[in-house]
Protein backbone atom coordinates (compact mmCIF):
# COMPACT_ATOMS: atom_id res chain seq x y z
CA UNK A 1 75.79 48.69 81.10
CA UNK A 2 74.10 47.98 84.59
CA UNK A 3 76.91 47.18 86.16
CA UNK A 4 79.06 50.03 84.60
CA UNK A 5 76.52 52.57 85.83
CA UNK A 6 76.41 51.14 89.32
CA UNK A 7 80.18 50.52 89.53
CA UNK A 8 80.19 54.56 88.84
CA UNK A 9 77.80 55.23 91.56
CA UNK A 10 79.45 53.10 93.84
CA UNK A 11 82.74 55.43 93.20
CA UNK A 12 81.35 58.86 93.28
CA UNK A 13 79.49 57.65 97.05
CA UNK A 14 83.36 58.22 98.32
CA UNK A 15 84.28 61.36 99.94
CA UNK A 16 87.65 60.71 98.76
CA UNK A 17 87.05 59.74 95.31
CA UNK A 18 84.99 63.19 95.18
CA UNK A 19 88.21 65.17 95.93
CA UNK A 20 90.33 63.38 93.53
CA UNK A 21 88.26 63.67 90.64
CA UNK A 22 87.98 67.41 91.73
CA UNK A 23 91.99 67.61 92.21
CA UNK A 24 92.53 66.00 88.54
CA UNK A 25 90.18 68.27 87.22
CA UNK A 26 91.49 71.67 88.74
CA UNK A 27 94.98 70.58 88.00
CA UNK A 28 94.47 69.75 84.23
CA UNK A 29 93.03 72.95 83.72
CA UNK A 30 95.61 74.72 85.24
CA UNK A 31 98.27 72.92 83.19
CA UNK A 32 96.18 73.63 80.06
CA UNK A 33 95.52 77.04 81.19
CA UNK A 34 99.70 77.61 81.66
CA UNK A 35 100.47 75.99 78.29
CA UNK A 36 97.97 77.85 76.11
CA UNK A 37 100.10 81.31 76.21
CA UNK A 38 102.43 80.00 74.73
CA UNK A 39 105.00 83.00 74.41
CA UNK A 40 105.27 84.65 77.59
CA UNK A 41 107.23 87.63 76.36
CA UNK A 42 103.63 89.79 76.48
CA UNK A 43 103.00 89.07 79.60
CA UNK A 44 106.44 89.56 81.40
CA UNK A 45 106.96 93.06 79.24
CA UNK A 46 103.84 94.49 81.02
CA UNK A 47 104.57 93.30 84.61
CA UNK A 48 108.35 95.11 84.23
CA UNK A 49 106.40 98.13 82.75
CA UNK A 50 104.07 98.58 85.50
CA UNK A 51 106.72 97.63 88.44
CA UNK A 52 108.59 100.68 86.64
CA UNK A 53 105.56 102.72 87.28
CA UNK A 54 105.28 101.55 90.23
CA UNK A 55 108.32 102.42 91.49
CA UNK A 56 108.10 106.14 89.81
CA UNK A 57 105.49 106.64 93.19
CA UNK A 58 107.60 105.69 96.07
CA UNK A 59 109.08 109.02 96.25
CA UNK A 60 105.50 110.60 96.68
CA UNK A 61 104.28 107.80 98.80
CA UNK A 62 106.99 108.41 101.07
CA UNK A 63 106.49 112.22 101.05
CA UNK A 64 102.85 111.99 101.83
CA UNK A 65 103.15 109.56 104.58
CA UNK A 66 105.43 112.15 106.00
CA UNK A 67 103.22 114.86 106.00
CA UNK A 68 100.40 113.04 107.27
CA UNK A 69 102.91 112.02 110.07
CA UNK A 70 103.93 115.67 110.69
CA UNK A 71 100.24 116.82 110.90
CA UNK A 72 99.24 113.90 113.51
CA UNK A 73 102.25 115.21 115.32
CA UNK A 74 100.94 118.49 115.63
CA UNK A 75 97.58 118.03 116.33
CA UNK A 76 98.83 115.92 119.09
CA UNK A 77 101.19 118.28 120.82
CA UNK A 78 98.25 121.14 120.28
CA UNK A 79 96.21 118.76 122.20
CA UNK A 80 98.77 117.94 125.22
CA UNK A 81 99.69 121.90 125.55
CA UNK A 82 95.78 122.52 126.31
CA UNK A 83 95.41 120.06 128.27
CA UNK A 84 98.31 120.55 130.16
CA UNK A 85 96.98 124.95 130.70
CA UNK A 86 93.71 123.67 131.54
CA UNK A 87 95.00 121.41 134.22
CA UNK A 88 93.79 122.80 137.24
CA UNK A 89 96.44 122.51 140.52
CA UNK A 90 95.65 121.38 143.76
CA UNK A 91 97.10 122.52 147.20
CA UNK A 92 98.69 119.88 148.98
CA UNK A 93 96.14 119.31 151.67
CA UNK A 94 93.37 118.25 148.88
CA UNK A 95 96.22 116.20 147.23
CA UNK A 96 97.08 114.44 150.37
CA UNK A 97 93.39 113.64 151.29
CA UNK A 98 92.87 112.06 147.70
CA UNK A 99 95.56 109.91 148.09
């Protein structure tokens, strides 16, 4: 029993061994996890129901993100047309002497 026991500690020491006895682990609990459905017919009926509602939204989406577009677009030519009255004009002789 000794020599089991140290034979075991000897193993799990090993970086590597670590990882593969994690691996196996993960992996046959994924496979059991896959397998335990069964019938996947529940499943598969609610993903095409909610891509279907999904889908009923575009047209909104697409609407919104077009207002939201049109509104940027106007706050940004509000701002340019002020800034361009406020601009104050120089004579050429101070425009010559800043350049």
């Amino acid at each position: 029993m000794k020599k089991i026991a140290k034979f075991a500690k000897s193993l799990v020491k090993s970086p590597r061994t670590k990882t593969l006895a994690l691996m196996l682990v993960c992996g046959t609990a994924a496979a059991f996890a896959q397998n335990a459905a069964g019938d996947y017919t529940a499943g598969t009926n609610a993903l095409s129901t909610v891509t279907e509602e999904i889908a009923k939204y575009i047209p909104y989406v697409v609407k919104l993100c077009y207002a939201i577009a049109g509104v940027v677009a106007v706050v940004g030519a509000i701002s340019v047309y002020i800034a361009m009255n406020n601009w104050v004009v120089l004579d050429y002789q101070k425009c010559t002497e800043m350049y």
